[in-house]
Protein backbone atom coordinates (compact mmCIF):
# COMPACT_ATOMS: atom_id res chain seq x y z
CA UNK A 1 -6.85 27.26 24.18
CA UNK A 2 -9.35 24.11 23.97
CA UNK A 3 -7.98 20.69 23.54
CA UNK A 4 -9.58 18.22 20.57
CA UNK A 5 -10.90 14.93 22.22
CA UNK A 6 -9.52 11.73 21.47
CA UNK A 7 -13.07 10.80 19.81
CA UNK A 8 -13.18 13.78 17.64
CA UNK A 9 -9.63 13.10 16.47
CA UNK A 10 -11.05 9.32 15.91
CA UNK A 11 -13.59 10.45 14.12
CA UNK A 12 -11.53 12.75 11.84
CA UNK A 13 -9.10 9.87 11.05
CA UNK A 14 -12.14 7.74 10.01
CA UNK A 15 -13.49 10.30 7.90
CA UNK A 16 -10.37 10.54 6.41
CA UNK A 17 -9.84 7.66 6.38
CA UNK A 18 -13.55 6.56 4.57
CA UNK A 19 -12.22 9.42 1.63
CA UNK A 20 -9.42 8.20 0.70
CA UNK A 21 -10.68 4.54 0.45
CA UNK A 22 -13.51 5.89 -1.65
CA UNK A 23 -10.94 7.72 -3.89
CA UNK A 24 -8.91 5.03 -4.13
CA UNK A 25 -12.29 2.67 -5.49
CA UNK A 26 -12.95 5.40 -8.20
CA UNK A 27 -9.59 5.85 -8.94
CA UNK A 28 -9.34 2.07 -9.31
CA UNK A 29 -12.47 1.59 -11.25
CA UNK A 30 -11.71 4.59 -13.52
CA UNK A 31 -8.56 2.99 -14.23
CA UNK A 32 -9.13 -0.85 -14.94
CA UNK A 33 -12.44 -0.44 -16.69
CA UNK A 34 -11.96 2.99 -18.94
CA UNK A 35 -8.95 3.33 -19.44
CA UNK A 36 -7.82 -0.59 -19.78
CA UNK A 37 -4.86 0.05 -17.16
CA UNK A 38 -3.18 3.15 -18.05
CA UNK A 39 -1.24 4.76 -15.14
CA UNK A 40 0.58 6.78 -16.56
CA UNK A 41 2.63 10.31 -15.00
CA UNK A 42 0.34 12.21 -12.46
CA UNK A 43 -1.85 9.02 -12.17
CA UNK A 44 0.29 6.52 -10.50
CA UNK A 45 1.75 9.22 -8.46
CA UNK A 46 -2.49 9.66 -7.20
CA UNK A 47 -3.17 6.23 -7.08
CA UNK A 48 0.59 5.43 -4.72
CA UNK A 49 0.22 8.44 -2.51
CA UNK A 50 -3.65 7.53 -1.55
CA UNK A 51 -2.53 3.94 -0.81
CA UNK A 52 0.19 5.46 1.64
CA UNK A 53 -1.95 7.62 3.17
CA UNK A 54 -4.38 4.56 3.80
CA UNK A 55 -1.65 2.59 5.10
CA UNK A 56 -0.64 6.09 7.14
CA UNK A 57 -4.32 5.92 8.65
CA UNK A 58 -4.04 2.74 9.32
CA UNK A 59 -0.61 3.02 11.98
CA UNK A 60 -2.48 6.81 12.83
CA UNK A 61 -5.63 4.61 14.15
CA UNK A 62 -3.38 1.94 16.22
CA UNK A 63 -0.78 3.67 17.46
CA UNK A 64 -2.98 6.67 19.10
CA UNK A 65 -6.75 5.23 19.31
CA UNK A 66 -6.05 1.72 19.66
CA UNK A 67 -2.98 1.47 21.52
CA UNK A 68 -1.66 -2.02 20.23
CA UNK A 69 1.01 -0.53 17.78
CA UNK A 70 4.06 -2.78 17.10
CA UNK A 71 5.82 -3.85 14.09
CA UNK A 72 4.94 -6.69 14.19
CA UNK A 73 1.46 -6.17 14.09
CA UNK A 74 1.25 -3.72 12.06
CA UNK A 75 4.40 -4.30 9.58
CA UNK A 76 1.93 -4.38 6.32
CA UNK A 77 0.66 -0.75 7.28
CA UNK A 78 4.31 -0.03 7.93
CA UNK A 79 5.81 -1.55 4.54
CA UNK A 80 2.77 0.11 2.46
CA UNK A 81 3.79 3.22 3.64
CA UNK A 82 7.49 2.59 3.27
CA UNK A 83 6.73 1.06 -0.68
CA UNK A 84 4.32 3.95 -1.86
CA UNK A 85 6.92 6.66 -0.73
CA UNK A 86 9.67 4.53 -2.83
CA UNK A 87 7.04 4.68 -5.67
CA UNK A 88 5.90 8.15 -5.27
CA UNK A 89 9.50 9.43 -5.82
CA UNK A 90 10.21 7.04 -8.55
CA UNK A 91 7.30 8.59 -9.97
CA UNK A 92 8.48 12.18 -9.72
CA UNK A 93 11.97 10.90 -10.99
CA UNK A 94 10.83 9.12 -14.08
């Protein structure tokens, strides 16, 4: 069996990466200019989940590619991830 490179698993994570902040955007724009701010039920659940897995690209990228993970560089990629799981299961409980 074939090993991935580190560059092609790079590159993944920036693709990935590059969707989800395009997602987010639409998502964003969709929200605050059609439909005046209405998150409502599936929605917010969208909208927190993609900003986790931002944040989750984010620690992916500097803990494995750039090698400089620490808290305390990277505690707002940490706490993102840590806040949109809160709100994704307050979501699913409300």
């Amino acid at each position: 069996m074939r090993m991935i490179s580190k560059s092609t698993l790079q590159t993944i994570n920036n693709i990935v990466s590059w969707i989800i902040s395009i997602l987010l955007t639409g998502l964003g724009i969709f929200h605050f200019f059609v439909h005046k701010i209405s998150l409502g039920g599936s929605n917010f659940i969208i909208l927190w989940s993609l900003i986790g897995l931002s944040r989750l690209s984010n620690i992916i990228d500097a803990k494995f590619f750039k090698n400089n993970f620490s808290l305390k560089s990277n505690w707002y990629s940490v706490f993102g991830v840590v806040t949109s799981i809160i709100f994704i299961i307050a979501g699913f409980l409300l």
